[in-house]
Protein backbone atom coordinates (compact mmCIF):
# COMPACT_ATOMS: atom_id res chain seq x y z
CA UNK A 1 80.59 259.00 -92.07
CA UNK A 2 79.42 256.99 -89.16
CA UNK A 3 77.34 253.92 -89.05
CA UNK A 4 75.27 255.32 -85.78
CA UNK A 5 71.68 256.32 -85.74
CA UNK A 6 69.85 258.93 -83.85
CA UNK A 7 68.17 257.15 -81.16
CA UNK A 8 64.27 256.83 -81.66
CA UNK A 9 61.91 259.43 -79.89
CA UNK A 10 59.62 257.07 -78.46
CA UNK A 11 56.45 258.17 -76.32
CA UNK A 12 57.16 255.78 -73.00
CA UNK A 13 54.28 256.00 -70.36
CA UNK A 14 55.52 253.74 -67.26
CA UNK A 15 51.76 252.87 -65.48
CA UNK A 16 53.83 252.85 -61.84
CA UNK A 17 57.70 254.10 -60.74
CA UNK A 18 57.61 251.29 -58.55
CA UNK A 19 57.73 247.95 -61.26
CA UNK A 20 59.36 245.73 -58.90
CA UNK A 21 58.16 245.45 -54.55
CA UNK A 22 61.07 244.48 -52.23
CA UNK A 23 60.69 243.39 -48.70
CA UNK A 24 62.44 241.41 -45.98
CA UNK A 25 60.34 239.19 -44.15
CA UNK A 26 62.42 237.06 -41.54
CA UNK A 27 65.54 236.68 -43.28
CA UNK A 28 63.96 235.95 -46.84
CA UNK A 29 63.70 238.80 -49.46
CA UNK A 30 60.54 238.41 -51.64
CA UNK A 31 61.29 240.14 -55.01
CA UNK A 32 57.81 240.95 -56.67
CA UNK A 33 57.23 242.06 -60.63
CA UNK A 34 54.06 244.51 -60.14
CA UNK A 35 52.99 245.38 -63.56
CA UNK A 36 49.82 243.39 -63.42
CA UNK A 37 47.86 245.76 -65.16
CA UNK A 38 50.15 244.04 -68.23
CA UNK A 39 50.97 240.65 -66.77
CA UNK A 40 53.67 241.51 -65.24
CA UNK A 41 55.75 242.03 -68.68
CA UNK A 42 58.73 242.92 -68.29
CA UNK A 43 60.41 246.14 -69.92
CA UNK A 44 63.37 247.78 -69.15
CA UNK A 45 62.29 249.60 -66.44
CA UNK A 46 61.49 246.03 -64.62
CA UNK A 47 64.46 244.24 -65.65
CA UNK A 48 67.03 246.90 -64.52
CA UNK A 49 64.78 247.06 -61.07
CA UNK A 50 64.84 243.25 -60.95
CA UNK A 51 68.97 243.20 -61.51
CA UNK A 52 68.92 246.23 -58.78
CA UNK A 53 66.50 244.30 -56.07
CA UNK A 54 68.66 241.02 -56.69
CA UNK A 55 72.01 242.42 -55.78
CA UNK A 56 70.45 244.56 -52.95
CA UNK A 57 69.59 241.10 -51.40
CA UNK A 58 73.06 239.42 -52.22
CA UNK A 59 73.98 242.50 -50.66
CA UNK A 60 72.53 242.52 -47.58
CA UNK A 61 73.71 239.61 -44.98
CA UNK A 62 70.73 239.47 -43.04
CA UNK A 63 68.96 237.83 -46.34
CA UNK A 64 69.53 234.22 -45.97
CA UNK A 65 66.84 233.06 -49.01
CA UNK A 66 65.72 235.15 -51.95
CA UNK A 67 62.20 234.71 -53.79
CA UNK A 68 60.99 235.89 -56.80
CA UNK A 69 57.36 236.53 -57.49
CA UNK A 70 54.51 238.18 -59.86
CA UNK A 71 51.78 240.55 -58.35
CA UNK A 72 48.16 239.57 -59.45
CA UNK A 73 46.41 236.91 -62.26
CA UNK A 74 50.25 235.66 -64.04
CA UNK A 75 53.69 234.99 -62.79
CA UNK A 76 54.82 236.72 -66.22
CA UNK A 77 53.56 237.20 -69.12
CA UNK A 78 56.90 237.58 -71.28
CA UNK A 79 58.82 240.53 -72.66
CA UNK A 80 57.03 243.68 -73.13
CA UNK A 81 56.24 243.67 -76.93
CA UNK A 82 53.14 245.84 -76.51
CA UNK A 83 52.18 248.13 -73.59
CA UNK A 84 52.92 252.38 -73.33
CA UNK A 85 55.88 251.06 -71.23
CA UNK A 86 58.01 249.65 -73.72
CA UNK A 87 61.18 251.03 -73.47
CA UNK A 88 62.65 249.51 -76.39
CA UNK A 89 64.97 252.49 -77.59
CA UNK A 90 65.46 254.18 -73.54
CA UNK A 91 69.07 253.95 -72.89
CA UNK A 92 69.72 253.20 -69.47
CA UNK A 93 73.02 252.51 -67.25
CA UNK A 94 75.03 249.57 -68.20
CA UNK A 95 75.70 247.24 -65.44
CA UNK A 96 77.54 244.33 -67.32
CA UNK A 97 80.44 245.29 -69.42
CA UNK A 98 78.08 246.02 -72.61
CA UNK A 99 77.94 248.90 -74.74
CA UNK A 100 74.50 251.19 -74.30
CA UNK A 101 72.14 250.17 -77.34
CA UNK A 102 70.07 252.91 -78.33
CA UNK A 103 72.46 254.72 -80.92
CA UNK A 104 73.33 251.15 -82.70
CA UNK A 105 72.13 250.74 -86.22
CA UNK A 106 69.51 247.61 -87.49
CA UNK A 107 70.03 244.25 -85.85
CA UNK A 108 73.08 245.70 -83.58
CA UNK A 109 70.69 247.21 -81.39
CA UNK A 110 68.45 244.17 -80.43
CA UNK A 111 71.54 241.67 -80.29
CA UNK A 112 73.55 244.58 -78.26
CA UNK A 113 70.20 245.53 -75.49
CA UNK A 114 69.23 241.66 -75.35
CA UNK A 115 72.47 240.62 -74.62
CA UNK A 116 72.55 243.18 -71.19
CA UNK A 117 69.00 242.96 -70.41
CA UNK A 118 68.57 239.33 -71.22
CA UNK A 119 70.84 236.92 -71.59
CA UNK A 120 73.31 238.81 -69.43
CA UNK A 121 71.16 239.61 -66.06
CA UNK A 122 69.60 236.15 -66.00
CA UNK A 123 72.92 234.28 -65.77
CA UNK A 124 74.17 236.59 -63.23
CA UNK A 125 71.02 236.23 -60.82
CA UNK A 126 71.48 232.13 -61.70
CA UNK A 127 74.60 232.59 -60.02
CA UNK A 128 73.39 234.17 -57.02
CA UNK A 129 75.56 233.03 -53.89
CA UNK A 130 72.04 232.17 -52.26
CA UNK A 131 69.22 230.49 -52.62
CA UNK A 132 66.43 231.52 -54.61
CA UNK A 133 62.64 229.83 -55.05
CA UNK A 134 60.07 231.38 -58.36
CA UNK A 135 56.73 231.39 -57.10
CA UNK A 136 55.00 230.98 -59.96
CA UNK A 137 50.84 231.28 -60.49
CA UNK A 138 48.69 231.74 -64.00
CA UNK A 139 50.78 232.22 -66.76
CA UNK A 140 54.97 231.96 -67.07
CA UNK A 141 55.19 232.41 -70.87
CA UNK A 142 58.07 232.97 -72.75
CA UNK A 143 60.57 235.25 -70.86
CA UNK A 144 58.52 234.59 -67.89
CA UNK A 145 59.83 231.47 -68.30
CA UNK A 146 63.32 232.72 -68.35
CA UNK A 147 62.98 234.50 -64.46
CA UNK A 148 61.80 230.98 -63.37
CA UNK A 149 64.72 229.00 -64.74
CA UNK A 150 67.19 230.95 -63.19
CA UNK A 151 66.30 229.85 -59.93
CA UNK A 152 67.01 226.69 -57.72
CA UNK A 153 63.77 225.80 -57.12
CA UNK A 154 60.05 226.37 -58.43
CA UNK A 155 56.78 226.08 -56.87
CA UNK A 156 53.59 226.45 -58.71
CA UNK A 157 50.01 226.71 -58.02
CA UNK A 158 47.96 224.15 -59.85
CA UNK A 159 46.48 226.62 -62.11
CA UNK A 160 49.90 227.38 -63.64
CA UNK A 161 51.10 227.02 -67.13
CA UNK A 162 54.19 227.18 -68.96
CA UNK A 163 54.75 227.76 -72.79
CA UNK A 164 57.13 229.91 -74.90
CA UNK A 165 55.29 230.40 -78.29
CA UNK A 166 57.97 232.30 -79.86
CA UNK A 167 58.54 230.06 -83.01
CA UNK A 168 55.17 231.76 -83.80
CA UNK A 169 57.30 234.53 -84.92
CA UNK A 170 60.32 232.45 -86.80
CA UNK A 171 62.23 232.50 -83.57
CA UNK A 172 63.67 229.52 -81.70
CA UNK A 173 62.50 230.31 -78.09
CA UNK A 174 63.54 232.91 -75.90
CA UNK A 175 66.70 234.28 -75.09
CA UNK A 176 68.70 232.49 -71.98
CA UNK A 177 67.57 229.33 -74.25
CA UNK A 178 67.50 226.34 -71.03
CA UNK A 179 64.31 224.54 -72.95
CA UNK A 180 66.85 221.27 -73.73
CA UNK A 181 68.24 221.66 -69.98
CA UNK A 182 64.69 222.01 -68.42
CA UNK A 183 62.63 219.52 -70.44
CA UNK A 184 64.15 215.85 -72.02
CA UNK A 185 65.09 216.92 -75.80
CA UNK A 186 61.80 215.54 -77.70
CA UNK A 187 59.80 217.13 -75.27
CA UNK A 188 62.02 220.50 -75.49
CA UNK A 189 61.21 220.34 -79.44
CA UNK A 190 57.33 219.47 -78.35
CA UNK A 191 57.35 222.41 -76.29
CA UNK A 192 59.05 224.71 -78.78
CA UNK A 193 57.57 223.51 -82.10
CA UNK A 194 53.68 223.66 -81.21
CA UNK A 195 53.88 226.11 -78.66
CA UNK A 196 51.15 225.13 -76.35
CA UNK A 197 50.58 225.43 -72.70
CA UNK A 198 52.44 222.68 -70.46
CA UNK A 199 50.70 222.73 -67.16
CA UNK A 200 52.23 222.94 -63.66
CA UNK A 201 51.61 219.45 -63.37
CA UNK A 202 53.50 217.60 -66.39
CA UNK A 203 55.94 219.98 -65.60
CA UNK A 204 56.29 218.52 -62.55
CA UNK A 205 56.84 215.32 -64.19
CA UNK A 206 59.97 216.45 -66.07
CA UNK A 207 60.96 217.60 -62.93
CA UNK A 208 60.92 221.32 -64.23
CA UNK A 209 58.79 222.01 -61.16
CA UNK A 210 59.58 221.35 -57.25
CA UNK A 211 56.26 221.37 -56.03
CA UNK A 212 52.62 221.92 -57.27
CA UNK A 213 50.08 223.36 -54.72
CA UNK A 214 46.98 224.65 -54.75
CA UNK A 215 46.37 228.58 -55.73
CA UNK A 216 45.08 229.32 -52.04
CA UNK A 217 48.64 227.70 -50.48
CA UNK A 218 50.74 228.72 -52.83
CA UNK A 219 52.34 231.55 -50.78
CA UNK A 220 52.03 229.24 -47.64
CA UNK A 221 53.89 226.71 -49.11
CA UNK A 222 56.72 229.01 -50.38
CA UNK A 223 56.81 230.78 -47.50
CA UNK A 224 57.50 227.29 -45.58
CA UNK A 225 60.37 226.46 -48.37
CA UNK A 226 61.95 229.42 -47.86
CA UNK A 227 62.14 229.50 -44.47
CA UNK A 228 63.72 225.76 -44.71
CA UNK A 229 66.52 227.05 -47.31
CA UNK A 230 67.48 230.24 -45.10
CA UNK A 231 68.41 227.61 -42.23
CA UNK A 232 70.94 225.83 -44.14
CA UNK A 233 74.47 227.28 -44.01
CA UNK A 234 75.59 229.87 -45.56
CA UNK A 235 78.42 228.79 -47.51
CA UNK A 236 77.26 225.53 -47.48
CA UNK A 237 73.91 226.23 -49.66
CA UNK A 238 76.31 228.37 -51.70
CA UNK A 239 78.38 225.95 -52.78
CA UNK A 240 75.78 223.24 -53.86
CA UNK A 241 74.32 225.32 -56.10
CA UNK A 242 77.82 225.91 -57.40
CA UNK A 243 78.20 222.23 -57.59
CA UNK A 244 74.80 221.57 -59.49
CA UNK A 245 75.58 224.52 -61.66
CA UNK A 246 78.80 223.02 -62.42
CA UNK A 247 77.39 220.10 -63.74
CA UNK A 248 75.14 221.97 -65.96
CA UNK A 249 78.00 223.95 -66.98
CA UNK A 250 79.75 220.35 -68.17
CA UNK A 251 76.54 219.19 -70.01
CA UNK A 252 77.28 222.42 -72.26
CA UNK A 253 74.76 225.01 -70.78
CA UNK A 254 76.14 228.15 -71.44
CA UNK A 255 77.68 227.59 -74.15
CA UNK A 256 74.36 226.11 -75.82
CA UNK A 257 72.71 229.19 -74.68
CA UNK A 258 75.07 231.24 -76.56
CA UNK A 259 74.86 229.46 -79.62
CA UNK A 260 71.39 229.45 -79.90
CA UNK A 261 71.18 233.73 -79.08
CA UNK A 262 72.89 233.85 -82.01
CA UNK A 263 70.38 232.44 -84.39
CA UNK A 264 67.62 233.86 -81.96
CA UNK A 265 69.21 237.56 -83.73
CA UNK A 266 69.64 235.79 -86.77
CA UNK A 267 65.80 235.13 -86.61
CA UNK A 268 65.31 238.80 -85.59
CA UNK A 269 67.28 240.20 -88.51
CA UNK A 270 65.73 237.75 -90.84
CA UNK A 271 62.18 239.43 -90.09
CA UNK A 272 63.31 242.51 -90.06
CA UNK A 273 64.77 241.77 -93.66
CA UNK A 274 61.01 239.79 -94.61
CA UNK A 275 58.71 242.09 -93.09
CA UNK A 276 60.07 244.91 -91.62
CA UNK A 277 59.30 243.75 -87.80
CA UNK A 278 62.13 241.72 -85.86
CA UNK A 279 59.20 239.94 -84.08
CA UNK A 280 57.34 239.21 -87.50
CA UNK A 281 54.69 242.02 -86.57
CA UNK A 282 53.28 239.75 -83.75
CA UNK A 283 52.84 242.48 -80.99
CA UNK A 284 51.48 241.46 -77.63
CA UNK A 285 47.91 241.58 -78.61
CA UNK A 286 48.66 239.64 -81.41
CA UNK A 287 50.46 236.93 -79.65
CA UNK A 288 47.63 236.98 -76.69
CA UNK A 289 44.82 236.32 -79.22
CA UNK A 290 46.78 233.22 -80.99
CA UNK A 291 47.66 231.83 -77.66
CA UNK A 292 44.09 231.54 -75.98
CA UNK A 293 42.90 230.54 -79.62
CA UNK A 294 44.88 227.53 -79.21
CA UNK A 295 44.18 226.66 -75.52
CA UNK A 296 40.77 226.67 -77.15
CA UNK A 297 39.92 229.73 -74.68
C-alpha cells in the first residue's frame, strides 16, 4: 500500500512562455508580471519565473536596485484560482529544500506546493541582499499583496487599492500572513474581516505605502527612487535592510507567519472536508463578482 496519488491530468493552456519581462536599465533590474490578459495572476509558471528573474538580478553585480512591477490595468490580481493557466497539479523543479507536490494525497498537496511556491519564495526575495521598490497601480489583492510586502519600499499610483478578501472563503488571509506587521492590529482585523478595498492613500497613512503619485508619474517617480537606492553602497544598503528585518524578526514575524500558514491549511482542509473545494468553491470569477459588488462597482 502507499498513501500517494496519481498526479491529476490537468488541461494547462499558458496564454504567453514569457509570464515574467526582465531588463536592465542603468543599473536597476525592472522585474515585470505580464499576464494582464488575467491581472497579472500568478500561477506556477509566474512564480517559478519570478524566483528565477530575482536571483538572476542578485546574481548579476552590475544590478545595484531591483523593481518589481505588473504589465497593464492591476499590479496583481492574486493567485491564479481560475484561468487555462492554472497549474495547480504541474510539478515543477524544487528550488527550496521541499518535496515536489503533485503525487501527495488531500491537504498534503496544497500545504506541501504553498509552502515552496508561497510562503517559501517570498521570504527568500524579502531577503534579497539589495534593494527592491513594488510599483504598484490598479489592483494588489490578496497574493498581490504578498509580492508588495516583500519589498523595502512601495510606490503607488493614486488609483491603487489594496484588499485581501480571502476570509470570503473561511480563510484567514493569504499565505506569507504580514497583515498585523503592515497595518496597526485593529486595522489588520478591519482589513481582514470585511475585506474591502483600502486605497493607496490610507495606506499611506499606516505607512504601508512610501509614496502615492499620480497614474501618469508613477513610473517616473519609481524610476527616480530607484536610481537614488542604486547609489547607496553596496554593503551598506545591504545591511540596513538586514537591520530593519532584524527588528521585524524580534517583533515575531516569521514565526507569526508560520503559525498562521498553519491554520491557513487548516482552513483549506476544513473546506475541502465541508464542500469539497479547499477555496470553498469561490473560483476567480466568483471572487471578482463579490469584490466589485462590494466596492459598489
Amino acid at each position: 500500500m502507499t498513501d500517494l496519488v496519481e498526479p491529476q491530468k490537468v488541461d494547462i493552456v499558458y496564454e504567453t512562455e514569457e509570464p515574467v519581462r526582465y531588463e536592465v536599465i542603468d543599473s536597476v533590474a525592472w522585474i515585470t508580471m505580464n499576464r494582464p490578459g488575467f491581472n497579472n495572476a500568478q500561477n506556477g509558471q509566474m512564480t517559478y519565473a519570478l524566483d528565477d528573474m530575482f536571483n538572476r538580478a542578485v546574481q548579476d553585480d552590475g544590478v545595484r536596485c531591483i523593481v518589481l512591477a505588473g504589465e497593464g490595468k492591476h499590479f496583481s490580481a492574486g493567485h491564479d484560482i481560475g484561468t487555462p493557466g492554472r497549474d495547480l497539479h504541474k510539478d515543477f523543479e524544487n528550488r527550496l529544500l521541499i518535496p515536489g507536490h503533485v503525487n501527495k494525497p488531500a491537504a498534503e498537496l496544497l500545504y506541501t506546493r504553498e509552502a515552496e511556491q508561497y510562503v517559501g519564495m517570498c521570504k527568500r526575495w524579502r531577503e534579497a541582499p539589495k534593494p527592491t521598490v513594488a510599483m504598484v497601480q490598479g489592483a494588489c489583492i490578496a497574493g498581490g499583496l504578498m509580492l508588495a510586502w516583500v519589498c523595502d519600499l512601495i510606490i503607488a499610483s493614486e488609483d491603487a487599492f489594496f484588499q485581501d478578501p480571502v476570509v470570503r472563503m473561511g480563510i484567514p488571509g493569504v499565505e506569507y500572513f504580514a497583515h498585523a506587521f503592515e497595518l496597526p492590529p485593529r486595522v489588520a482585523k478591519e482589513f481582514l474581516l470585511l475585506g474591502e478595498r483600502m486605497s493607496a492613500t490610507r495606506a499611506y497613512s499606516f505607512g504601508m505605502v512610501n509614496k502615492v503619485v499620480p497614474r501618469d508619474v508613477l513610473r517616473a517617480e519609481t524610476e527616480a527612487v530607484a536610481a537614488k537606492l542604486a547609489a547607496q553602497p553596496r554593503l551598506g544598503a545591504w545591511l540596513t535592510k538586514q537591520a530593519v528585518n532584524h527588528v521585524e524578526e524580534l517583533r515575531g514575524k516569521s514565526s507569526a507567519i508560520t503559525a498562521v500558514y498553519h491554520m491557513h491549511h487548516f482552513s483549506h482542509a476544513q473546506n475541502d472536508l465541508t464542500m469539497g473545494s479547499s477555496i470553498a468553491g469561490l473560483d476567480a470569477k466568483a471572487m471578482a463578482a463579490a469584490n466589485k459588488k462590494q466596492a459598489g462597482e
